[in-house]
PDB file of N, CA and C in Angstrom:
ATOM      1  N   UNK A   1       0.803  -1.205   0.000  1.00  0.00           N
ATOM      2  CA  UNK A   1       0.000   0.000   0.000  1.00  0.00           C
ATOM      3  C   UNK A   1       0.850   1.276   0.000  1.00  0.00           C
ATOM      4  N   UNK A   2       1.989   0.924   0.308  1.00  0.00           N
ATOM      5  CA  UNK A   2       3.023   1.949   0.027  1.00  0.00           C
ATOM      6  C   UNK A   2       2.843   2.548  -1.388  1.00  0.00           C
ATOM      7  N   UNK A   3       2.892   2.003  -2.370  1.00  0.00           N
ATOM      8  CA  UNK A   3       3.139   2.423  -3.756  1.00  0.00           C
ATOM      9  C   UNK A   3       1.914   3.606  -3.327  1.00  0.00           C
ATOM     10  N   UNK A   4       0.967   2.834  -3.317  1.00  0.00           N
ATOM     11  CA  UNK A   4      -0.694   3.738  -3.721  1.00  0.00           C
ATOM     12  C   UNK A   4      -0.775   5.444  -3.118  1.00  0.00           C
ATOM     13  N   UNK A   5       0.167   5.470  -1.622  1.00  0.00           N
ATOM     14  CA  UNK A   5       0.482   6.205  -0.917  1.00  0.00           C
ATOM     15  C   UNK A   5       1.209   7.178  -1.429  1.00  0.00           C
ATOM     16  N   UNK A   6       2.192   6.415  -1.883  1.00  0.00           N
ATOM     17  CA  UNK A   6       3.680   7.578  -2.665  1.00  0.00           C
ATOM     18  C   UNK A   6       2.921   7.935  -3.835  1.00  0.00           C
ATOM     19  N   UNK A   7       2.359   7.535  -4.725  1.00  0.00           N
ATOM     20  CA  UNK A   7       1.411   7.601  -6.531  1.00  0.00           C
ATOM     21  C   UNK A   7       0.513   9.081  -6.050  1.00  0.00           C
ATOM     22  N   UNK A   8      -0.534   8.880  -4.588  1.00  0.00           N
ATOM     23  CA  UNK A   8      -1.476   9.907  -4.368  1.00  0.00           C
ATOM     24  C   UNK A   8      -0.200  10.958  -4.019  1.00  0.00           C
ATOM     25  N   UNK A   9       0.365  10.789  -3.499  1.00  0.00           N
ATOM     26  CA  UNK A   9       1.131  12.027  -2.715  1.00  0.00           C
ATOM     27  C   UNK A   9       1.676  12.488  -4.430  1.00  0.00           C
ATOM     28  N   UNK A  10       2.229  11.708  -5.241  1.00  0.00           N
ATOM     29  CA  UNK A  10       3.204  12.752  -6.243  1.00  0.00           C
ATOM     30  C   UNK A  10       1.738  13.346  -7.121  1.00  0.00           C
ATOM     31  N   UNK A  11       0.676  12.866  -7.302  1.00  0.00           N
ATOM     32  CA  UNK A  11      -0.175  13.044  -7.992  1.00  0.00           C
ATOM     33  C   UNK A  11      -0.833  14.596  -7.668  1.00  0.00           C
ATOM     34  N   UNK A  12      -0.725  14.580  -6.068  1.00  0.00           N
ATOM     35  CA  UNK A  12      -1.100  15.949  -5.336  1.00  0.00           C
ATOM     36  C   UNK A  12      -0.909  17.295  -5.306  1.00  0.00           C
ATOM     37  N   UNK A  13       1.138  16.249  -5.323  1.00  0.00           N
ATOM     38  CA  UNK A  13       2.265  17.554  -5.436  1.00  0.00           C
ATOM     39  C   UNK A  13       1.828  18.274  -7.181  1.00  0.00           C
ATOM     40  N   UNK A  14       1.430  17.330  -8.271  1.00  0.00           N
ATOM     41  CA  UNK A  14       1.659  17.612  -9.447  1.00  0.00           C
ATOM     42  C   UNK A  14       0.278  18.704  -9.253  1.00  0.00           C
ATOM     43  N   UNK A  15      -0.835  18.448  -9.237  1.00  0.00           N
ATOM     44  CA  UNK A  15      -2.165  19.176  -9.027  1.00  0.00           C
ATOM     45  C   UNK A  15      -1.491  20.736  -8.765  1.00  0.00           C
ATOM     46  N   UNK A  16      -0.916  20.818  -7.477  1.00  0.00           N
ATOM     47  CA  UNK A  16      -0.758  21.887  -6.581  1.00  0.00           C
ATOM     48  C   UNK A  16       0.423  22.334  -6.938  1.00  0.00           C
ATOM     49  N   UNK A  17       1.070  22.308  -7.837  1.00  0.00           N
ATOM     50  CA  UNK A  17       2.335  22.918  -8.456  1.00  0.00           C
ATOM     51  C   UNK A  17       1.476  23.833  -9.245  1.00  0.00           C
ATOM     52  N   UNK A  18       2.042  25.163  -9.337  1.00  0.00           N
ATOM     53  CA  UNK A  18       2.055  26.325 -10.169  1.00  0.00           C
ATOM     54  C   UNK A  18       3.142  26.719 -11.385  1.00  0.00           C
ATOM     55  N   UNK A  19       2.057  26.791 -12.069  1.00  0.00           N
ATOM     56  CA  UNK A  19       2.856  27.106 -13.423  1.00  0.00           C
ATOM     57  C   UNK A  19       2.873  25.697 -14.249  1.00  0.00           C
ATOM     58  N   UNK A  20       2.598  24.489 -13.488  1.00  0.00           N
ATOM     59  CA  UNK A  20       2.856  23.545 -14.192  1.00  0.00           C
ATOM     60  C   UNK A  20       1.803  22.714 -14.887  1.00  0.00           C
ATOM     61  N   UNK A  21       1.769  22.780 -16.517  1.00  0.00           N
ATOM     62  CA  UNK A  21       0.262  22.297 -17.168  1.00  0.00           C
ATOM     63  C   UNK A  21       0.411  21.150 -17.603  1.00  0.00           C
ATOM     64  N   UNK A  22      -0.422  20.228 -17.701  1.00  0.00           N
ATOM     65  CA  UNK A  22      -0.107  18.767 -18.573  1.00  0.00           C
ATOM     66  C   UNK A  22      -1.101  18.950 -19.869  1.00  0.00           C
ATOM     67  N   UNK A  23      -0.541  18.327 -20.699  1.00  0.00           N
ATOM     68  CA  UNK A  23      -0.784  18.193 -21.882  1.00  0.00           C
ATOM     69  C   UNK A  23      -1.358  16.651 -22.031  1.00  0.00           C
ATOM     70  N   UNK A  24      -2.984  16.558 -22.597  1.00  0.00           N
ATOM     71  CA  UNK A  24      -3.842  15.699 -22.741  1.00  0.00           C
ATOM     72  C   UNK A  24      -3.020  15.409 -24.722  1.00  0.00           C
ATOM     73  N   UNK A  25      -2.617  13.684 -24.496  1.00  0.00           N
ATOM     74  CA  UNK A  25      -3.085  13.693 -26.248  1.00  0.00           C
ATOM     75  C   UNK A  25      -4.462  12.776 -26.296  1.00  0.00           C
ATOM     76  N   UNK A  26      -4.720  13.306 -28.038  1.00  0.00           N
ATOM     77  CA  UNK A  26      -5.605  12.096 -28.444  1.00  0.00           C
ATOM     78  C   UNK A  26      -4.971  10.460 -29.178  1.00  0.00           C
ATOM     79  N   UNK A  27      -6.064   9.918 -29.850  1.00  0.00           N
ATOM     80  CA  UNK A  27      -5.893   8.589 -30.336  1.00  0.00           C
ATOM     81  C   UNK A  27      -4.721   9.101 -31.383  1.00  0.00           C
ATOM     82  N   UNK A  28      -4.497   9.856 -32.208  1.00  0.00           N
ATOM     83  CA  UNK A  28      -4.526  10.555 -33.283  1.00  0.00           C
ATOM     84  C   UNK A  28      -2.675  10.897 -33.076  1.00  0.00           C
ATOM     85  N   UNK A  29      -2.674  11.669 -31.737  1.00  0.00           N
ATOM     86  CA  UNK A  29      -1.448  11.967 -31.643  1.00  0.00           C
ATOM     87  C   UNK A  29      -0.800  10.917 -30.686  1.00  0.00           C
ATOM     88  N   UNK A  30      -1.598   9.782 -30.319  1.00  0.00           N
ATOM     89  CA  UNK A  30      -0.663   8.172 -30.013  1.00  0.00           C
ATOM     90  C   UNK A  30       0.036   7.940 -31.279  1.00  0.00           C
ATOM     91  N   UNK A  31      -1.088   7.674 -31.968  1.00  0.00           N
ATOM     92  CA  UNK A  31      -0.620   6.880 -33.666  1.00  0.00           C
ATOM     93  C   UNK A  31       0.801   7.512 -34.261  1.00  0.00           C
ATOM     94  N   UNK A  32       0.695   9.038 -34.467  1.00  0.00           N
ATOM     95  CA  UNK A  32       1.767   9.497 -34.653  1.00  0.00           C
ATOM     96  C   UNK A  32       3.138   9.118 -33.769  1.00  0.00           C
ATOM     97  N   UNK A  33       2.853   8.589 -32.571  1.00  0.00           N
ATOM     98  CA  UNK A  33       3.543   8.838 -31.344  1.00  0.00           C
ATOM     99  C   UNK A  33       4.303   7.484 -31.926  1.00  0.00           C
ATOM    100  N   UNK A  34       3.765   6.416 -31.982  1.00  0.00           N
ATOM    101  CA  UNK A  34       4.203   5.426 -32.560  1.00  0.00           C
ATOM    102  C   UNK A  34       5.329   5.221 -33.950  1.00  0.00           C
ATOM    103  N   UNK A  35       4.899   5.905 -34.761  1.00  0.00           N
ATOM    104  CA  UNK A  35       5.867   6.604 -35.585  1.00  0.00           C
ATOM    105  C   UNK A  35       6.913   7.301 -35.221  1.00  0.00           C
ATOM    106  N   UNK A  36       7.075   8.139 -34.262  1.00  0.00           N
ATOM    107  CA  UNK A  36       8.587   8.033 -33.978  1.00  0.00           C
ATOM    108  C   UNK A  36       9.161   7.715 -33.030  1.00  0.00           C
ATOM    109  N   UNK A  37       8.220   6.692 -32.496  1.00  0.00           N
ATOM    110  CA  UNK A  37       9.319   5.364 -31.777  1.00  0.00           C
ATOM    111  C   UNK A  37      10.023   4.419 -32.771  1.00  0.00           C
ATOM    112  N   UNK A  38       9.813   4.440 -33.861  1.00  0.00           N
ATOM    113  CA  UNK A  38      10.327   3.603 -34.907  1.00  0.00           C
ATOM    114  C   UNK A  38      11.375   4.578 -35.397  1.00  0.00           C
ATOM    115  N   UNK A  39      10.706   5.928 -35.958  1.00  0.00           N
ATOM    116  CA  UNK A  39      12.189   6.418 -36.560  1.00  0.00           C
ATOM    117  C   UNK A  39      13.064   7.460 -35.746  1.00  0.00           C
ATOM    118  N   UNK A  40      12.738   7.499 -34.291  1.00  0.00           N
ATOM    119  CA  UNK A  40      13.917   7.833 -33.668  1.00  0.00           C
ATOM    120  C   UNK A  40      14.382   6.934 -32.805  1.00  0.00           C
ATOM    121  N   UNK A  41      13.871   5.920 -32.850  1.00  0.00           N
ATOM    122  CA  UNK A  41      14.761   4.669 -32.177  1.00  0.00           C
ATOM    123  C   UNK A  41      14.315   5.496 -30.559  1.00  0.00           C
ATOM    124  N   UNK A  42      12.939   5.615 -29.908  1.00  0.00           N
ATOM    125  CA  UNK A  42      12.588   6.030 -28.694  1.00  0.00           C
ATOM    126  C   UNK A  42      11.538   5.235 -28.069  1.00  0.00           C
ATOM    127  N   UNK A  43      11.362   5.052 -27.176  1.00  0.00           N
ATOM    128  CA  UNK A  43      10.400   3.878 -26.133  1.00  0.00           C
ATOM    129  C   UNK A  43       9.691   4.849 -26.454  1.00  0.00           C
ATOM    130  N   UNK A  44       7.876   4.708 -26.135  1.00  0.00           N
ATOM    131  CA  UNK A  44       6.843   5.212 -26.086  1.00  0.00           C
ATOM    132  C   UNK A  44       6.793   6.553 -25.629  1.00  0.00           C
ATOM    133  N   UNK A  45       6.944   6.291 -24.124  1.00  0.00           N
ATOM    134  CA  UNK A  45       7.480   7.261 -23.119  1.00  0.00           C
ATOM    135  C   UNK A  45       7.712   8.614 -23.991  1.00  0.00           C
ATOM    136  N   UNK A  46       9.329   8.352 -23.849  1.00  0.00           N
ATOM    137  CA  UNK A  46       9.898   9.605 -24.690  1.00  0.00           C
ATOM    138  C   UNK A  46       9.471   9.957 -26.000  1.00  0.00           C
ATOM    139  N   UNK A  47       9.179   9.289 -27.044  1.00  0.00           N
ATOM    140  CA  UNK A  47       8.616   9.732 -27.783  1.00  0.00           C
ATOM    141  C   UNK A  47       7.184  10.532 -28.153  1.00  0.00           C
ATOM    142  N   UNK A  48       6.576  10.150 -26.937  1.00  0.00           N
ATOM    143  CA  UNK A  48       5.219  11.075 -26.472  1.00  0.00           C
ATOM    144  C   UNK A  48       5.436  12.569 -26.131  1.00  0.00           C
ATOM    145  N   UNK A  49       6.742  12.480 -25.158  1.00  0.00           N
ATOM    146  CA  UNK A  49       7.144  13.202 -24.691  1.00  0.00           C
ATOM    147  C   UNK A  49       7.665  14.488 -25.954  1.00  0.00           C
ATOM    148  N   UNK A  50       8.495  13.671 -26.922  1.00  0.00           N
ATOM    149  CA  UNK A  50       9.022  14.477 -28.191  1.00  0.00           C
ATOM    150  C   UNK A  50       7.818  15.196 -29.047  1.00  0.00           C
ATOM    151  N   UNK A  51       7.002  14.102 -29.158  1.00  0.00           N
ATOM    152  CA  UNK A  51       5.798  15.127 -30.107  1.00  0.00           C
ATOM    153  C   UNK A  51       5.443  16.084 -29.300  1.00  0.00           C
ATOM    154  N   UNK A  52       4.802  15.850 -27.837  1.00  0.00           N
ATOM    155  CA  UNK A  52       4.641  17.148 -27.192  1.00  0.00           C
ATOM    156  C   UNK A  52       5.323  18.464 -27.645  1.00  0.00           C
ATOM    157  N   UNK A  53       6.339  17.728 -27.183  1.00  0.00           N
ATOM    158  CA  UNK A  53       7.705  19.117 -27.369  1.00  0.00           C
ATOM    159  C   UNK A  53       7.528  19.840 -28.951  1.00  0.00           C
ATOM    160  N   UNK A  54       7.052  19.042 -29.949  1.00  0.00           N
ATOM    161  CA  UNK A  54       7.348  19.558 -31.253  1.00  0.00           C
ATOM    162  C   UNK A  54       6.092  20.475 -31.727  1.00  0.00           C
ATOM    163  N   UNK A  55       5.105  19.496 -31.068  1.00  0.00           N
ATOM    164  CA  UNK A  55       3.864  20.069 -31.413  1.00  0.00           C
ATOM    165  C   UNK A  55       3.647  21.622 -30.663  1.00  0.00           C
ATOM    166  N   UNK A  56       4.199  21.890 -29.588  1.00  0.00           N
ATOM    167  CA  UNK A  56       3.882  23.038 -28.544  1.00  0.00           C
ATOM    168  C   UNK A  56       5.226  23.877 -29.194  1.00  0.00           C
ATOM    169  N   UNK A  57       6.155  23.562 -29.798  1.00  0.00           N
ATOM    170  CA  UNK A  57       7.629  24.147 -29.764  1.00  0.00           C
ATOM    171  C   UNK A  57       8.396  24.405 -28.146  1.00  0.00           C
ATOM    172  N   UNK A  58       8.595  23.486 -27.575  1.00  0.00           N
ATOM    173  CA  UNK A  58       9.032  23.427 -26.194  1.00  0.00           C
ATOM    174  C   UNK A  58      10.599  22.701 -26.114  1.00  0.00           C
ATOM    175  N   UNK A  59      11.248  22.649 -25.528  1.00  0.00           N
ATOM    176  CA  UNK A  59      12.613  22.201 -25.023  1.00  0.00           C
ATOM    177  C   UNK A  59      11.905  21.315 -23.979  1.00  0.00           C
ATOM    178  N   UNK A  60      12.816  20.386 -24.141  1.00  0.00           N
ATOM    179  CA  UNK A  60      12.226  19.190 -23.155  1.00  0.00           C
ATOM    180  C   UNK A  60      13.488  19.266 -21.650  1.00  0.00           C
ATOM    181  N   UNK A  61      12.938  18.953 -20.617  1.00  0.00           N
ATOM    182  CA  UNK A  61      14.107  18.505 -19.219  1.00  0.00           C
ATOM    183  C   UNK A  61      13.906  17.737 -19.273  1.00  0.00           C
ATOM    184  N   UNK A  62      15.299  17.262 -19.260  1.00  0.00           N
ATOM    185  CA  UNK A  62      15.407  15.740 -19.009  1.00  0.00           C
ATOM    186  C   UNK A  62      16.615  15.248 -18.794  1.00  0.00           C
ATOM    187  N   UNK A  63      17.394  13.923 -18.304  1.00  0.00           N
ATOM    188  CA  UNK A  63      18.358  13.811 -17.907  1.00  0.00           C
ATOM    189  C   UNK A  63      19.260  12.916 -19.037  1.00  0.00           C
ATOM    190  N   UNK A  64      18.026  12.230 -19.954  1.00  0.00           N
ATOM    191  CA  UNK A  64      17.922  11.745 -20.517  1.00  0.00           C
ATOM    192  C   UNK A  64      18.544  11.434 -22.329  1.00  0.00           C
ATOM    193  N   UNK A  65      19.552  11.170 -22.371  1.00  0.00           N
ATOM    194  CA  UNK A  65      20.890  11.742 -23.478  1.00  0.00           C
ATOM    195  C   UNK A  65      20.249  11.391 -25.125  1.00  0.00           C
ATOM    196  N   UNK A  66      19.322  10.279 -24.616  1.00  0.00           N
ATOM    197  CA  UNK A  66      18.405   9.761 -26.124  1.00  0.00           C
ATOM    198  C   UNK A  66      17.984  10.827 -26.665  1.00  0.00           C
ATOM    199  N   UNK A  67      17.393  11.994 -25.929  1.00  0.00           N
ATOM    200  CA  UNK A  67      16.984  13.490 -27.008  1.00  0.00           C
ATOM    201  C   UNK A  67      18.205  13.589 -27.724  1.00  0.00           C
ATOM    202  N   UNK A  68      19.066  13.745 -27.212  1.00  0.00           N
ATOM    203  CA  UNK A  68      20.384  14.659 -27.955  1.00  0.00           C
ATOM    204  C   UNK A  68      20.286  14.228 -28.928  1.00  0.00           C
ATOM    205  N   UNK A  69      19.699  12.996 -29.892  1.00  0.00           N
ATOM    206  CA  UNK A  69      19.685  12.293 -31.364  1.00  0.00           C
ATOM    207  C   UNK A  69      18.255  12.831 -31.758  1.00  0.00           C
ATOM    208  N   UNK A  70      17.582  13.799 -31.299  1.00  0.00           N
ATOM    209  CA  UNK A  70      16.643  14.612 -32.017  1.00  0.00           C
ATOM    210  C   UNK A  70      16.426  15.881 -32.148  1.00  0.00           C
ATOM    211  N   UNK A  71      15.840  16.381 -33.193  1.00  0.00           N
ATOM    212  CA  UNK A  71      15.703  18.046 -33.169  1.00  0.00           C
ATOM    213  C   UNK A  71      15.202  18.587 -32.049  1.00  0.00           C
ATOM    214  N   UNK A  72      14.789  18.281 -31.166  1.00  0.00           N
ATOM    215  CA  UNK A  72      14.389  18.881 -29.641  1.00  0.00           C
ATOM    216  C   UNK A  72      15.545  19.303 -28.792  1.00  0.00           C
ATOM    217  N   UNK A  73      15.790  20.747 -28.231  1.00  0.00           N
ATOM    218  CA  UNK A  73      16.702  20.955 -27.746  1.00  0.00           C
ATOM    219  C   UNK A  73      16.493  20.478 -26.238  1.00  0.00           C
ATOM    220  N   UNK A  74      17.586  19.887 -25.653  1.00  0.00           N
ATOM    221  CA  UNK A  74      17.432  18.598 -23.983  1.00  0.00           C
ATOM    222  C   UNK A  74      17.950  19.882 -23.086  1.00  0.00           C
ATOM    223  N   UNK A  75      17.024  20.290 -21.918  1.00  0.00           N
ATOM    224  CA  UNK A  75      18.169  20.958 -20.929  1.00  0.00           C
ATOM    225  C   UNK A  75      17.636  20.214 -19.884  1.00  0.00           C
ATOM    226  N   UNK A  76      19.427  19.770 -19.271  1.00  0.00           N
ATOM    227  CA  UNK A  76      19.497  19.208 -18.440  1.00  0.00           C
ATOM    228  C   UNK A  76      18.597  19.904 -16.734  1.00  0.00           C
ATOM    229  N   UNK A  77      17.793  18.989 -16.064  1.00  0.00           N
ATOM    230  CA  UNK A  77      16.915  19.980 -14.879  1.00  0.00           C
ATOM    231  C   UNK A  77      18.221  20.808 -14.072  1.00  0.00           C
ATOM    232  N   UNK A  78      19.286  20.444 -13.478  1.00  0.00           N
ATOM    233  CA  UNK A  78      20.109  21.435 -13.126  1.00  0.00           C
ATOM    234  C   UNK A  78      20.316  22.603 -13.454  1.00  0.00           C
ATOM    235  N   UNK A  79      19.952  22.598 -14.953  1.00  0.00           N
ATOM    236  CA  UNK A  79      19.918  24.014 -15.259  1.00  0.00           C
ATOM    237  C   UNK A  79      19.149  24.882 -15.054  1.00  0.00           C
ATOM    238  N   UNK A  80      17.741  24.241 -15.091  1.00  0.00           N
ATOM    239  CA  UNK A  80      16.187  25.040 -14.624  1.00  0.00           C
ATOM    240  C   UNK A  80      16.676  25.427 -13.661  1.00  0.00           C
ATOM    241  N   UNK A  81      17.164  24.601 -12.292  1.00  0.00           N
ATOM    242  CA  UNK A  81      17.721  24.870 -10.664  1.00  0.00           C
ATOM    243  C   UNK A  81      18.284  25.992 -10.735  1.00  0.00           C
ATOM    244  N   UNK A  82      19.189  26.468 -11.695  1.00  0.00           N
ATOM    245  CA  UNK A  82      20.280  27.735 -11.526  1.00  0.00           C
ATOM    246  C   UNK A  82      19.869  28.865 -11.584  1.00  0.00           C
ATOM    247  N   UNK A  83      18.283  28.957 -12.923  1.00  0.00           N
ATOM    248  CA  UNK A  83      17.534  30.169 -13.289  1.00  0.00           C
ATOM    249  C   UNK A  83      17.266  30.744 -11.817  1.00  0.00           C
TER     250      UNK A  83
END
């Protein structure tokens, strides 16, 4: 019951954070999503993550070095920390 505990608590923190919006996709922008898990060689995940980014024109955080092999510019979160 631990998990369920820690899941509500980050789910809370995310709600009650300011400034911070999530982005709903549809069926439409899965399908696409799927497409460049194939041609950027990216798990689901990140590649959801990439269309976001392309579709909004956003820079993605992340720690994550697999961007660096796409047109999305990666800043590392340490850097957000410094602003």
């Amino acid at each position: 019951m631990v998990y369920r505990e820690s899941l509500t608590d980050f789910l809370q923190d995310i709600h009650n954070t300011k400034g911070l919006k999530r982005f709903e996709t549809n069926t439409l922008d899965e399908l696409d999503t799927f497409k460049m898990v194939r041609r950027l060689n990216l798990d689901f995940d990140n590649a959801l993550q990439y269309c976001i980014c392309k579709t909004h024109n956003f820079k993605i955080v992340s720690f994550d070095k697999r961007f660096d092999s796409t047109d999305v510019v990666r800043i590392e979160p340490v850097h957000i920390l410094k602003q």
